[in-house]
N, C-alpha and C. Protein backbone atom coordinates (compact mmCIF):
# COMPACT_ATOMS: atom_id res chain seq x y z
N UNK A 1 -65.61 56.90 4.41
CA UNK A 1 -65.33 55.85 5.36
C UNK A 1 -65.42 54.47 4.67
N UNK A 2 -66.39 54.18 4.20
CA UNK A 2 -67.04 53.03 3.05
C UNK A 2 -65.53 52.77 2.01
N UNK A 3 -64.98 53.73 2.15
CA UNK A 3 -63.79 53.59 0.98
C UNK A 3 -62.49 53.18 1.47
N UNK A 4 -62.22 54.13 2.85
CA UNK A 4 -61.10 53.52 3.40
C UNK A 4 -61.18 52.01 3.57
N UNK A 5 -62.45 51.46 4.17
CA UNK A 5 -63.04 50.17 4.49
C UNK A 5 -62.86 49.22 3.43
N UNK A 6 -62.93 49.42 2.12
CA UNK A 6 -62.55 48.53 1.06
C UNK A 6 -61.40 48.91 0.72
N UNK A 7 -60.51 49.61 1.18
CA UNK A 7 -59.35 49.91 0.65
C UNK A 7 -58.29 48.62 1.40
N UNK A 8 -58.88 49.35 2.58
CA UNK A 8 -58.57 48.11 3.79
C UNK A 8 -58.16 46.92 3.48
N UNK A 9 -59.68 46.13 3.03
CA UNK A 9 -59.65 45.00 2.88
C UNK A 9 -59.08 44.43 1.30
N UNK A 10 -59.18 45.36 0.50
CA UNK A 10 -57.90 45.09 -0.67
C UNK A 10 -56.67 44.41 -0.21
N UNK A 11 -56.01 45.46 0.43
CA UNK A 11 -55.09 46.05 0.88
C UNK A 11 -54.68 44.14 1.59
N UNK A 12 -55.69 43.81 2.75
CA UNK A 12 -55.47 42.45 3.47
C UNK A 12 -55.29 41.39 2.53
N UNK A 13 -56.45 41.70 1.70
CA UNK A 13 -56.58 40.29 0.71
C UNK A 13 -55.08 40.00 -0.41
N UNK A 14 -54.62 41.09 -0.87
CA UNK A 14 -53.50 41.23 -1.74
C UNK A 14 -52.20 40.69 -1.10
N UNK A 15 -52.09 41.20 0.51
CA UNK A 15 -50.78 40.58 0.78
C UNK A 15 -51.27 39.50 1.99
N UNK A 16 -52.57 38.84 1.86
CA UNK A 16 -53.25 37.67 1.78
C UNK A 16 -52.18 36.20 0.79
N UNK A 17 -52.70 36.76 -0.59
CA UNK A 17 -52.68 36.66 -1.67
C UNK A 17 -50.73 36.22 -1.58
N UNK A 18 -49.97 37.04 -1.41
CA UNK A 18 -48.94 36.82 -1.70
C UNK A 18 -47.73 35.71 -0.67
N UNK A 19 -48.61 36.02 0.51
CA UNK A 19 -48.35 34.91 1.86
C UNK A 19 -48.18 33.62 1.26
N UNK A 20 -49.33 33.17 0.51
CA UNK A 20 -49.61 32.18 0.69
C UNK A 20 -49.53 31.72 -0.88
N UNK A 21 -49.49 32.49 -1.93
CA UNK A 21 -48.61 32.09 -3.31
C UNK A 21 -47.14 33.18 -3.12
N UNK A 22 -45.97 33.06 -2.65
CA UNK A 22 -44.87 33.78 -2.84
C UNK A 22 -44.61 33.59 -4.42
N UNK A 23 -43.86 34.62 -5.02
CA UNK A 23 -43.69 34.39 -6.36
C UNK A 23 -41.89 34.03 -6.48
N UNK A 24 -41.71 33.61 -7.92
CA UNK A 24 -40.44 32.79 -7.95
C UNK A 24 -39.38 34.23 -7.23
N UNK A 25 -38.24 33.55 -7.27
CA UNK A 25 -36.39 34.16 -6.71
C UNK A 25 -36.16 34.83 -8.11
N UNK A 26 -35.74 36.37 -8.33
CA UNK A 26 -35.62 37.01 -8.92
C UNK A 26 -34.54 36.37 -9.76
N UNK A 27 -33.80 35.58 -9.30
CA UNK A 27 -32.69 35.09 -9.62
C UNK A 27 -32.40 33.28 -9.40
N UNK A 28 -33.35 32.85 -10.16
CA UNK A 28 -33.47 31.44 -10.08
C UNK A 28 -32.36 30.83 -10.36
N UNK A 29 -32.23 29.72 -9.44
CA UNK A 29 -30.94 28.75 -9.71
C UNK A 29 -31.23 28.09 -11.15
N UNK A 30 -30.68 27.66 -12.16
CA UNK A 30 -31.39 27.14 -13.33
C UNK A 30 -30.07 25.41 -13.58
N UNK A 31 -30.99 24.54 -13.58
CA UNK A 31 -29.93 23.18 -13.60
C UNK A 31 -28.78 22.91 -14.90
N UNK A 32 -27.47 22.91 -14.51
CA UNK A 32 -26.39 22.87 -15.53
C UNK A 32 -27.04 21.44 -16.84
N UNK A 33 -27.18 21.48 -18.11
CA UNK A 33 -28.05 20.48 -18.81
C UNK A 33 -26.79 19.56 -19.02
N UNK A 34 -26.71 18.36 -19.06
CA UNK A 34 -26.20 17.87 -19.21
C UNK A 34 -24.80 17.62 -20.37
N UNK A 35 -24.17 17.92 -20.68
CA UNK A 35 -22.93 18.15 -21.55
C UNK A 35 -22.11 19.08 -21.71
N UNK A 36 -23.17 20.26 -20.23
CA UNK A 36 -22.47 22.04 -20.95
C UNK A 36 -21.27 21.71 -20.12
N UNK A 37 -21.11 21.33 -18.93
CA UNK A 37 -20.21 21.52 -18.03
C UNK A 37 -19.27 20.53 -18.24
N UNK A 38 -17.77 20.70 -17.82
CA UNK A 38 -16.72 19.15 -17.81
C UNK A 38 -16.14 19.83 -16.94
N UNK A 39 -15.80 18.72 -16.22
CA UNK A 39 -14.91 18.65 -14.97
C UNK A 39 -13.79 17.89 -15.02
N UNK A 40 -12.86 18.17 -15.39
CA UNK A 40 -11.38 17.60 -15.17
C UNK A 40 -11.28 16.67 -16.66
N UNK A 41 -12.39 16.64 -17.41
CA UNK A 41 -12.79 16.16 -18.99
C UNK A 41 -13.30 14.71 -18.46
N UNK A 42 -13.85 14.35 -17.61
CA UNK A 42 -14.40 13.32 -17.22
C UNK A 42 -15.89 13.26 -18.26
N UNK A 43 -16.25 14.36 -18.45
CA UNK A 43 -17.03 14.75 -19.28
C UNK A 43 -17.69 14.40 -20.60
N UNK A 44 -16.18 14.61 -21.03
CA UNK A 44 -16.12 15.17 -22.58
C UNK A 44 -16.16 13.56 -22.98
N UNK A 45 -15.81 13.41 -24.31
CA UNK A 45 -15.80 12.20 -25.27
C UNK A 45 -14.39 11.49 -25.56
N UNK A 46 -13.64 12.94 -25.58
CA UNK A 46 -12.07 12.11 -25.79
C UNK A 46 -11.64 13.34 -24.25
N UNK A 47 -10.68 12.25 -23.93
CA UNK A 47 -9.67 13.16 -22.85
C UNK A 47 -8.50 14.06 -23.55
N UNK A 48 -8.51 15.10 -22.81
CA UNK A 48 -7.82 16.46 -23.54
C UNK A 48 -6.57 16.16 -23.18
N UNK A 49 -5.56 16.03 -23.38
CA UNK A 49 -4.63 16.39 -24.14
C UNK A 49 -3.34 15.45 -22.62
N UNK A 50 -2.61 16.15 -21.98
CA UNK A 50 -1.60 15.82 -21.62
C UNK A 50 -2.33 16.35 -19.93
N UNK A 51 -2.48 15.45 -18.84
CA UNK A 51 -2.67 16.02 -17.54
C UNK A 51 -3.71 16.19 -17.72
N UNK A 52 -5.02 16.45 -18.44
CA UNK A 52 -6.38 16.42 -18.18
C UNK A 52 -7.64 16.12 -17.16
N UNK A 53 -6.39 14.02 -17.08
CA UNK A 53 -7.44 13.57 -16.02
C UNK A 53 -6.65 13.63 -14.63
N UNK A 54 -6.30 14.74 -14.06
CA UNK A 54 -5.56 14.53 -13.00
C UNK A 54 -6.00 13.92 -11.53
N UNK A 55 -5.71 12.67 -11.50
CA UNK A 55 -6.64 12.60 -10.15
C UNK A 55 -6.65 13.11 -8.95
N UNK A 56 -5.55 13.58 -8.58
CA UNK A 56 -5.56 14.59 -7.47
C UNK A 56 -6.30 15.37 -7.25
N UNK A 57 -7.20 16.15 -8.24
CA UNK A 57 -7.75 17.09 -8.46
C UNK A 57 -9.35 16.60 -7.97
N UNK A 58 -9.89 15.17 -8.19
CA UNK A 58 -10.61 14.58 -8.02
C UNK A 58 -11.19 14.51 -6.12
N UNK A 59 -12.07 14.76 -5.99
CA UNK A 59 -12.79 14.88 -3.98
C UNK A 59 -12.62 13.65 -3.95
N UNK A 60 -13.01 13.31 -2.46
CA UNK A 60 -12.71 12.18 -1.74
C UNK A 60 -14.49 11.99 -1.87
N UNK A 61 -14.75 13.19 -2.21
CA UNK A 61 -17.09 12.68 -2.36
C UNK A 61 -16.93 12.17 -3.58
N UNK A 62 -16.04 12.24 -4.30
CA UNK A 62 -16.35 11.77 -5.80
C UNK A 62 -16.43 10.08 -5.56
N UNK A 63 -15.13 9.51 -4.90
CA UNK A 63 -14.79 8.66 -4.82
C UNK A 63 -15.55 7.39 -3.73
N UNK A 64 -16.18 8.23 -3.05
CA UNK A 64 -17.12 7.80 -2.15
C UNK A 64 -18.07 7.58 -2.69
N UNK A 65 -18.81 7.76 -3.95
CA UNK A 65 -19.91 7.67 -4.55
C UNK A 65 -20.11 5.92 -5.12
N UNK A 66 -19.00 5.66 -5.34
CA UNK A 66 -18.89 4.24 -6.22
C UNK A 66 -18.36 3.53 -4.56
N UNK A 67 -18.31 4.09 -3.68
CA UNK A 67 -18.12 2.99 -2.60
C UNK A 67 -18.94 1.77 -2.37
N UNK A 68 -19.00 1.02 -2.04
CA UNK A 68 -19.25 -0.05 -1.28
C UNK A 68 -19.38 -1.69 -1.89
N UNK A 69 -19.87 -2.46 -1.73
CA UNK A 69 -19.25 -3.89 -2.08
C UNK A 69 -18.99 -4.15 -3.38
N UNK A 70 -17.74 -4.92 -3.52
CA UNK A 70 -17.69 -4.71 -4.98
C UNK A 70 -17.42 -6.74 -5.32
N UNK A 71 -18.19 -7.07 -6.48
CA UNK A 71 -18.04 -8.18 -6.98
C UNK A 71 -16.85 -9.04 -7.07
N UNK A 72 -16.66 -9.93 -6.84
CA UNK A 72 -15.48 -11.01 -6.31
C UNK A 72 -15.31 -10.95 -8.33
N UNK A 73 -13.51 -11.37 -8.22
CA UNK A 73 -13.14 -11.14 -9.34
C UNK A 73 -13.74 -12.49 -10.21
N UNK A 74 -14.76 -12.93 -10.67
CA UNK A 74 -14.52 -14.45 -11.17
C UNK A 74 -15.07 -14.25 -12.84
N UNK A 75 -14.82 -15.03 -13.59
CA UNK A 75 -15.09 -14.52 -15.25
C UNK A 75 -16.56 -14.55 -15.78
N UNK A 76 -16.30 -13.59 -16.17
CA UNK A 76 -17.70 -13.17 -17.01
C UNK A 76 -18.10 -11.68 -16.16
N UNK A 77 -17.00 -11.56 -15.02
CA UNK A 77 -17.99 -10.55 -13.98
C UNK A 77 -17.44 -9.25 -14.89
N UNK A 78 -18.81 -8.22 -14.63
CA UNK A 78 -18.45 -6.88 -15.48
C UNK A 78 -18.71 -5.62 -14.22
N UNK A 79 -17.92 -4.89 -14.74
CA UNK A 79 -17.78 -3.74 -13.56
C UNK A 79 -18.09 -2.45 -15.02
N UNK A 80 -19.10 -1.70 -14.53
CA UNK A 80 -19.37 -0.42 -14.80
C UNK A 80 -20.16 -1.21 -15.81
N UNK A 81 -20.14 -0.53 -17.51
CA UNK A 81 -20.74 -0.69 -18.61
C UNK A 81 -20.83 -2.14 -18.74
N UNK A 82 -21.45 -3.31 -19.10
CA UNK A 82 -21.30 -4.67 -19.68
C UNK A 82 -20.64 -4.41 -20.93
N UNK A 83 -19.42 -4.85 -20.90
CA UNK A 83 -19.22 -5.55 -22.34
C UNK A 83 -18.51 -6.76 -22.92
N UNK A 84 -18.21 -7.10 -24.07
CA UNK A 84 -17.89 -8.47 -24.08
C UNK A 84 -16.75 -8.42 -24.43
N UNK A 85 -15.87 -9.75 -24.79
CA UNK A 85 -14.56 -9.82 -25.44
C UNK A 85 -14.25 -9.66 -26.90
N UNK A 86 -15.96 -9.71 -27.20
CA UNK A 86 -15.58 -9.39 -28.81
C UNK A 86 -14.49 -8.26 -29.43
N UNK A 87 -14.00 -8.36 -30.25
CA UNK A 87 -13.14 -7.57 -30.84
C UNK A 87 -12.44 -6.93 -30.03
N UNK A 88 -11.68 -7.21 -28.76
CA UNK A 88 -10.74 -6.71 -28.26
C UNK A 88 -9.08 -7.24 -28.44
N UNK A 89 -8.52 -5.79 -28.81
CA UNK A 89 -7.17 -5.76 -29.49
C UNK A 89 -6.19 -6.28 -27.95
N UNK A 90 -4.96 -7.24 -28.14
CA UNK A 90 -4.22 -7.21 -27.52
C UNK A 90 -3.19 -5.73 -27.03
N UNK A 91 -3.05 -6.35 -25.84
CA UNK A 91 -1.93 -4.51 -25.49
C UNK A 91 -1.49 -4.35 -26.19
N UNK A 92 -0.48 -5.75 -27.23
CA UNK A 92 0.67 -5.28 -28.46
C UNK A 92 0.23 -4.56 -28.95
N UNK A 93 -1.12 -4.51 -29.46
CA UNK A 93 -1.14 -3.73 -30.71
C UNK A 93 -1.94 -2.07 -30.56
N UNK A 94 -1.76 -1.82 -29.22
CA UNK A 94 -2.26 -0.60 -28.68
C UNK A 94 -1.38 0.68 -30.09
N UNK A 95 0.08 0.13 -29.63
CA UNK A 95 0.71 1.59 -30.50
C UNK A 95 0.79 1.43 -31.55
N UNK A 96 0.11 0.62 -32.49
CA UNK A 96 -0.26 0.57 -33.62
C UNK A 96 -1.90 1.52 -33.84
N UNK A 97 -2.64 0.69 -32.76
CA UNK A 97 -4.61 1.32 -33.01
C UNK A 97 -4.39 3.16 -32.54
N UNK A 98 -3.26 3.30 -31.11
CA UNK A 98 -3.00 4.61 -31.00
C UNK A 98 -2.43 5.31 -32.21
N UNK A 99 -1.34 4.77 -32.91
CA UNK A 99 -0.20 5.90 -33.64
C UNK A 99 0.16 6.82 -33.22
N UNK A 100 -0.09 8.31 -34.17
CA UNK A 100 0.67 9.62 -34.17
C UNK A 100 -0.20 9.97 -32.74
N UNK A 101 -1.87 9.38 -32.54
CA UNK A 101 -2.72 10.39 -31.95
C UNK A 101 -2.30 10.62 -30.80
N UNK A 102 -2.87 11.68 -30.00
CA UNK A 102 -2.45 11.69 -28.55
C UNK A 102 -3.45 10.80 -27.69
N UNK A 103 -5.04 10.52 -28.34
CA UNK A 103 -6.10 9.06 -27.90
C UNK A 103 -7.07 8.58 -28.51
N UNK A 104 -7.28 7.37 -28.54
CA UNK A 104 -8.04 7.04 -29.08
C UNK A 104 -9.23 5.77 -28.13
N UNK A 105 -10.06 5.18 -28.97
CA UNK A 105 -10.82 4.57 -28.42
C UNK A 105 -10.84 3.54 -29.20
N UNK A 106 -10.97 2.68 -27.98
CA UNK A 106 -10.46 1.08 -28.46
C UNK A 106 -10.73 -0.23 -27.04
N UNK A 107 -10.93 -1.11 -27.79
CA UNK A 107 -10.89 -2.15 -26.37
C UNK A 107 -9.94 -3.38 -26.49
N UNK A 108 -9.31 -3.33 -25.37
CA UNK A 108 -8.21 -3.83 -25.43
C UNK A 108 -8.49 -5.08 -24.05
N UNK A 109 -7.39 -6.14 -24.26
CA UNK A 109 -8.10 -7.49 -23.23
C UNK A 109 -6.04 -7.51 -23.21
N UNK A 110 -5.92 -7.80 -21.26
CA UNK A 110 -4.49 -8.01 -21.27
C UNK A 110 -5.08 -8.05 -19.61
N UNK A 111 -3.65 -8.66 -18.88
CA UNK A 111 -3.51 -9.19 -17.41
C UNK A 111 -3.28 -8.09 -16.94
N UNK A 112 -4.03 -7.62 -16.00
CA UNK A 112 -4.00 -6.92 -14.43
C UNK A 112 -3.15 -7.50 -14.13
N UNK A 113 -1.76 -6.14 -13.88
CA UNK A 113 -0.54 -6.12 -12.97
C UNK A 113 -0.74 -5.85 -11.57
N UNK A 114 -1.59 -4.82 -11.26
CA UNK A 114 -1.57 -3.99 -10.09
C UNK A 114 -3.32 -3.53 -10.09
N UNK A 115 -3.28 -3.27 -8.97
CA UNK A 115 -5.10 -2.77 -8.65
C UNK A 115 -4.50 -2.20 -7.63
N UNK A 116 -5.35 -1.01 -7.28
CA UNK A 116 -5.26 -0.27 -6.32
C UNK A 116 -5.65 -1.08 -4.99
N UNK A 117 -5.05 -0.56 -3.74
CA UNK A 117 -5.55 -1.57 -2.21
C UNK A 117 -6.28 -0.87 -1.25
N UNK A 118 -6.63 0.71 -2.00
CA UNK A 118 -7.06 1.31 -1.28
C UNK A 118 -8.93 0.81 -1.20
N UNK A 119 -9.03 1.21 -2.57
CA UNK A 119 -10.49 1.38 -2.83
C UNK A 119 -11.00 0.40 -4.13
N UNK A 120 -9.74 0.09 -4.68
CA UNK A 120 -10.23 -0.75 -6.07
C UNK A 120 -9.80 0.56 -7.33
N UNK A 121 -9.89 1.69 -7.07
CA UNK A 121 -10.37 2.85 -8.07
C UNK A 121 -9.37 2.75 -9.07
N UNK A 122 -8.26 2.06 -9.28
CA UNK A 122 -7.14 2.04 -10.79
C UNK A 122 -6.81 0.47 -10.74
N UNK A 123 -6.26 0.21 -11.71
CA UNK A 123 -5.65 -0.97 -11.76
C UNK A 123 -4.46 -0.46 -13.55
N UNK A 124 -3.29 -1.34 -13.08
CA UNK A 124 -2.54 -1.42 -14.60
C UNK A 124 -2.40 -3.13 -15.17
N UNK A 125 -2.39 -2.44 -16.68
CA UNK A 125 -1.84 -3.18 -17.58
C UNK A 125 -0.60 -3.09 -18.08
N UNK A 126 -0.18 -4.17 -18.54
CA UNK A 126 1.71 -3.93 -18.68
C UNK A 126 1.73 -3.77 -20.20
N UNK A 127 2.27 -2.76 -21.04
CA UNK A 127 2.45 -3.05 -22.64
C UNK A 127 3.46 -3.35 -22.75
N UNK A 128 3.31 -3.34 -24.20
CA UNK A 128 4.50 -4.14 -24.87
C UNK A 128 5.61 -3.54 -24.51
N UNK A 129 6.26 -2.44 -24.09
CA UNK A 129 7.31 -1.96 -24.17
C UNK A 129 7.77 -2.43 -22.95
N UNK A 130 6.86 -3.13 -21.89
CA UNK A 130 7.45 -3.49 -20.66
C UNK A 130 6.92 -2.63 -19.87
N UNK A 131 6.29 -1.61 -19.81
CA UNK A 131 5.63 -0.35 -18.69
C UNK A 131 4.24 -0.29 -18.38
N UNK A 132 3.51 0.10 -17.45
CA UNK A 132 2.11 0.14 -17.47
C UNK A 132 1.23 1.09 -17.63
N UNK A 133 0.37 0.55 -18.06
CA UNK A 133 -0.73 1.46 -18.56
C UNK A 133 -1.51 1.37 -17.71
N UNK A 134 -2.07 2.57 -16.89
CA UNK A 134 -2.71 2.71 -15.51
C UNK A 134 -4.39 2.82 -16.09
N UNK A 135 -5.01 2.31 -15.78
CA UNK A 135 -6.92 2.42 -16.27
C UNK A 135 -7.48 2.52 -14.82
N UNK A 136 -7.89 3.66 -15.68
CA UNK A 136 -9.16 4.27 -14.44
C UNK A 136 -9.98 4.14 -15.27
N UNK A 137 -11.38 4.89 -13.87
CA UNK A 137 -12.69 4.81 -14.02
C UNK A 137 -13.47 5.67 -14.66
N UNK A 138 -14.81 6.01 -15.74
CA UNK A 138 -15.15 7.26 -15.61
C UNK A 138 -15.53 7.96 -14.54
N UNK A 139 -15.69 8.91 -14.21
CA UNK A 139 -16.77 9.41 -13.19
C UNK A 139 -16.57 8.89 -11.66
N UNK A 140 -15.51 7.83 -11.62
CA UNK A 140 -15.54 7.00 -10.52
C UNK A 140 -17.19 6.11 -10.17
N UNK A 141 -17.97 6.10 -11.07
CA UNK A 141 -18.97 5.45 -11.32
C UNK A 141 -18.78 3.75 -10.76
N UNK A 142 -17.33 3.14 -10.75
CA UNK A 142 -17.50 1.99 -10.42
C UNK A 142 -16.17 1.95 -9.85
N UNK A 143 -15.74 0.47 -9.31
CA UNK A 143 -14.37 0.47 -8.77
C UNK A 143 -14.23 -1.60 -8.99
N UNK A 144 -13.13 -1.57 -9.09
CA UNK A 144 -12.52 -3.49 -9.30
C UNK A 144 -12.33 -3.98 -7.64
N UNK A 145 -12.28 -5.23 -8.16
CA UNK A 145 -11.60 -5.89 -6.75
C UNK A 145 -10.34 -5.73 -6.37
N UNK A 146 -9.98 -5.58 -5.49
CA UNK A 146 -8.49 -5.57 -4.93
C UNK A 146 -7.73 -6.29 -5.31
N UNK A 147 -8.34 -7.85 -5.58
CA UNK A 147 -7.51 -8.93 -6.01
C UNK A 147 -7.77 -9.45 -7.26
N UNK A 148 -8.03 -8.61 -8.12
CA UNK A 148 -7.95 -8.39 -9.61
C UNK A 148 -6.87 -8.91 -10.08
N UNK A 149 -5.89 -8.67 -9.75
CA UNK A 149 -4.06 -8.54 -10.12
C UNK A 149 -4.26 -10.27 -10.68
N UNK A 150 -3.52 -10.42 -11.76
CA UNK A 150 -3.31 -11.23 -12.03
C UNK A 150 -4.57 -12.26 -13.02
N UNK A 151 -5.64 -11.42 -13.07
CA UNK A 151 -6.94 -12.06 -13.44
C UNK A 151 -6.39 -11.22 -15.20
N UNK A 152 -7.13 -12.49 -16.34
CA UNK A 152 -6.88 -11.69 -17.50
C UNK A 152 -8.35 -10.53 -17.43
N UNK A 153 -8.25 -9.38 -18.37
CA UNK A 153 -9.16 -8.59 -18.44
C UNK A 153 -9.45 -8.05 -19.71
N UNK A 154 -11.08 -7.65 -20.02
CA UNK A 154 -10.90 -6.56 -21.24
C UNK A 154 -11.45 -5.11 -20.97
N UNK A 155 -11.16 -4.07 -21.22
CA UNK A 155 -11.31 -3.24 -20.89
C UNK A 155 -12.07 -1.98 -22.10
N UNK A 156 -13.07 -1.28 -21.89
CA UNK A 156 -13.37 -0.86 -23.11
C UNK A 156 -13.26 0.91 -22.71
N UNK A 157 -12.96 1.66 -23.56
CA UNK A 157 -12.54 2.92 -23.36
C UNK A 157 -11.83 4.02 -24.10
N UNK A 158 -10.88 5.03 -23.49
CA UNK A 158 -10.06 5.84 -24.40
C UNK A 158 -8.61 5.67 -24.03
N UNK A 159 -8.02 5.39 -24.41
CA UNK A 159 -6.71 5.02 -24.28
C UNK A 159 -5.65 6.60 -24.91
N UNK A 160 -4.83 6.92 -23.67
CA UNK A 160 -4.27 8.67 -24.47
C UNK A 160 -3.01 8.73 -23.53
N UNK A 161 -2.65 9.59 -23.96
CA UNK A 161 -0.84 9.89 -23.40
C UNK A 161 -0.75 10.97 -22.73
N UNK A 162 -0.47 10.76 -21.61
CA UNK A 162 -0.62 12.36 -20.72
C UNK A 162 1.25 12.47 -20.20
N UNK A 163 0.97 13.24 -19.23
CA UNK A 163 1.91 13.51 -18.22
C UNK A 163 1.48 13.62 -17.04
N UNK A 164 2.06 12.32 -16.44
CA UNK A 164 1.75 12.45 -14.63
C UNK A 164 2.47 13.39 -13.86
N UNK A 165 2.27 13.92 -12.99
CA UNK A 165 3.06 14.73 -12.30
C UNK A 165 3.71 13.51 -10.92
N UNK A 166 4.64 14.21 -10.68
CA UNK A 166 5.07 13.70 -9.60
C UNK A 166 4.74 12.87 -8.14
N UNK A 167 3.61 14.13 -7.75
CA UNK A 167 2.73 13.74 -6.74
C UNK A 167 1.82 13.22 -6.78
N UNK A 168 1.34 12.89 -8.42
CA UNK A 168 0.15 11.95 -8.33
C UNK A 168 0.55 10.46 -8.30
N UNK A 169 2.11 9.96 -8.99
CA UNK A 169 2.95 9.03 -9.05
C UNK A 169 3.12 8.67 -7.61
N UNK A 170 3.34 9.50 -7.07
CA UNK A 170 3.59 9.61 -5.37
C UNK A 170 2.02 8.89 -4.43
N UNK A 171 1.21 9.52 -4.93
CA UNK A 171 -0.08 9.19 -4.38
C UNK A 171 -0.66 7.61 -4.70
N UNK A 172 0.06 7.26 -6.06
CA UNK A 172 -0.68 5.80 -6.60
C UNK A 172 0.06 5.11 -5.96
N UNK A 173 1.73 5.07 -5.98
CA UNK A 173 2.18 4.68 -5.30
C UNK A 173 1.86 3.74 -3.81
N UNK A 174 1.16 4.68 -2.93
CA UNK A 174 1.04 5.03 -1.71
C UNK A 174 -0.06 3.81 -1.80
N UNK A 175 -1.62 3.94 -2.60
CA UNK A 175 -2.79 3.37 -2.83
C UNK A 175 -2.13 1.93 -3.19
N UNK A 176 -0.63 1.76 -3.91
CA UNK A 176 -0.66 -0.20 -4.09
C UNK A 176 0.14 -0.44 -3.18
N UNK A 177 0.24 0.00 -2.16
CA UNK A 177 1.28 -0.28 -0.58
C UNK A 177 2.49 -0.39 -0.54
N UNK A 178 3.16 0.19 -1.59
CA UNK A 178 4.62 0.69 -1.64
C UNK A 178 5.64 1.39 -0.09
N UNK A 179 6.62 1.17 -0.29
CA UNK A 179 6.97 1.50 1.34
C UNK A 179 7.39 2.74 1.09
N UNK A 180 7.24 3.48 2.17
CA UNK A 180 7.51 4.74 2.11
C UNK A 180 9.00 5.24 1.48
N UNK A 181 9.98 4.40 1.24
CA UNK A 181 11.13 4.39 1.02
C UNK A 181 11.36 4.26 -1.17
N UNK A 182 10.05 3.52 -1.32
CA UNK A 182 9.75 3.35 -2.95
C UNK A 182 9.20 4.50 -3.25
N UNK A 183 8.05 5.29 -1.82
CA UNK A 183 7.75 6.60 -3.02
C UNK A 183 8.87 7.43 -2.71
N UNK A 184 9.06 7.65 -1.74
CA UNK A 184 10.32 8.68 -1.48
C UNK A 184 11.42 8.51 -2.78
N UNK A 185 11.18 7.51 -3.33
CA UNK A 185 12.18 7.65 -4.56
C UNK A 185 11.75 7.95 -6.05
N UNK A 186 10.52 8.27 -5.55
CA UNK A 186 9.67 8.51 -7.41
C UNK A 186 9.77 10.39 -7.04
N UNK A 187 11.12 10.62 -8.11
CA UNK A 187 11.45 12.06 -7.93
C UNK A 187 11.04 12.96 -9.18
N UNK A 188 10.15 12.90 -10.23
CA UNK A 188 10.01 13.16 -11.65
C UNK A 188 8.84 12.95 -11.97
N UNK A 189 7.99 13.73 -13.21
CA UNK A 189 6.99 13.66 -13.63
C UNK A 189 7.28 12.30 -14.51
N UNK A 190 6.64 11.95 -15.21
CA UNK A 190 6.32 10.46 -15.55
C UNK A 190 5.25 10.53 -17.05
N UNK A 191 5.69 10.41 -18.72
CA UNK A 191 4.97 10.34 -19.48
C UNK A 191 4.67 8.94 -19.46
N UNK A 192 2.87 9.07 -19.60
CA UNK A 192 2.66 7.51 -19.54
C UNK A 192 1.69 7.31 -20.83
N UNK A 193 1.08 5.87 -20.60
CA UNK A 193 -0.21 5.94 -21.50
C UNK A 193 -1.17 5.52 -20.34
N UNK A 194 -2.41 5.92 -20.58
CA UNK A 194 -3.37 5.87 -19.46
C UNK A 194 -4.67 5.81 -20.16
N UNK A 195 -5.56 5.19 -19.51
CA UNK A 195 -6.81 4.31 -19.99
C UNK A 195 -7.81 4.86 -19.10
N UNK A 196 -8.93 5.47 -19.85
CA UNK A 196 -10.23 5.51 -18.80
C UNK A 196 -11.06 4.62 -19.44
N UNK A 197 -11.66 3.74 -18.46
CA UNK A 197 -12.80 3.22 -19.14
C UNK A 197 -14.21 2.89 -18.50
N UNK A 198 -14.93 2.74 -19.71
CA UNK A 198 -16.37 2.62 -19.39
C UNK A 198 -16.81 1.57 -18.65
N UNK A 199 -15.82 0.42 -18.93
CA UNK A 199 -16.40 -0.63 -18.45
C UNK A 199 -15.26 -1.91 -18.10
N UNK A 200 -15.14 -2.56 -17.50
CA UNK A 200 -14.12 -3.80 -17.28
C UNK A 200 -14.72 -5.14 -17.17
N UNK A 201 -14.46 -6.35 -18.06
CA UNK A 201 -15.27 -7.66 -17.72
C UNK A 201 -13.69 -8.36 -17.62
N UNK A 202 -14.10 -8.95 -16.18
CA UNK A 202 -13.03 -10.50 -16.33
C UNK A 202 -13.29 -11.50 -17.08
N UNK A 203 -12.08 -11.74 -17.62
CA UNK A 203 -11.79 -13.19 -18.58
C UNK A 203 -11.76 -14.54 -17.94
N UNK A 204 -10.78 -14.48 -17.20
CA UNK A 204 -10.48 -15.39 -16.57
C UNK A 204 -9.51 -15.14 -15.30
């Protein structure tokens, strides 16, 4: 009897014992470390290759993250990384610092054509050839003023040559208030040069 009686109370105390320390999930979630994972190469160091950074592909939570007031365009102001004007190459000489590569990294200072009206999240630069070079954000980490356009800028980052698709041409479109009649006419993918960068300071 004496035995069942301590068996008993083993028996209570053990799943006592486990109530109230549970032990870990056989199958622990374990946190992605920082560099293993890339997402759309937002990631990585250089952007991969042709279509990499597709923004379409990009959530509307991504973009929501860098929401809310954003600094009036006036000079000296820096959006994302601080950096300065030192050693920044004019657009001319982009396809010279680019060449054969498909990108490189470089900081370049030239006038905001266009900014996005949605959210701030792109703005272009015009190169030399007469066409623009669309600069985005990393990570969507930050976003410009709306009324950027026309302010000089420098921009520090990776500068690379993709292929837009159609519908993303269609979509930017849409974001600088084009009439439905201008995108309805963007019928073709679109090789461009395109800029992500770390950081943007106005000049003037």
């Amino acid at each position: 009897m004496k035995f069942l009686l301590s068996f008993a109370v083993v028996l209570v105390l053990i799943l006592a014992y486990f109530r109230l320390f549970p032990s870990a999930p056989i199958n622990p979630v374990l946190p992605i470390e920082q560099g293993q994972q890339e997402v759309n190469g937002h990631n990585a160091n250089v952007p991969k290759g042709s279509g990499a950074m597709n923004e379409m592909n990009e959530t509307e939570e991504s973009e929501e993250a860098a929401a809310g007031p954003v600094a009036p365009a006036t000079p000296g102001q820096t959006y994302g990384t601080a950096i300065t004007a030192a050693d920044a190459l004019p657009m001319s000489a982009l396809p010279t610092a680019l060449g054969t590569r498909d990108s490189a990294r470089v900081k370049l200072v030239g006038k905001a054509s266009a900014v996005c009206q949605a959210k701030g999240c792109w703005m272009t630069l015009p190169t030399a050839d007469g066409k623009e070079m669309r600069v985005r954000f990393r990570d969507y980490a930050f976003f410009v003023p709306k009324d950027l356009s026309g302010h000089e800028v420098v921009v520090s980052g990776w500068a690379y040559r993709s292929t837009v698709p159609k519908a993303e041409l269609q979509h930017y479109a849409k974001d600088a208030g084009k009439s439905a009649q201008e995108i309805a006419a963007i019928s073709q993918d679109e090789q461009q040069l395109t800029f992500l960068a770390d950081g943007v300071r106005v000049v003037n």
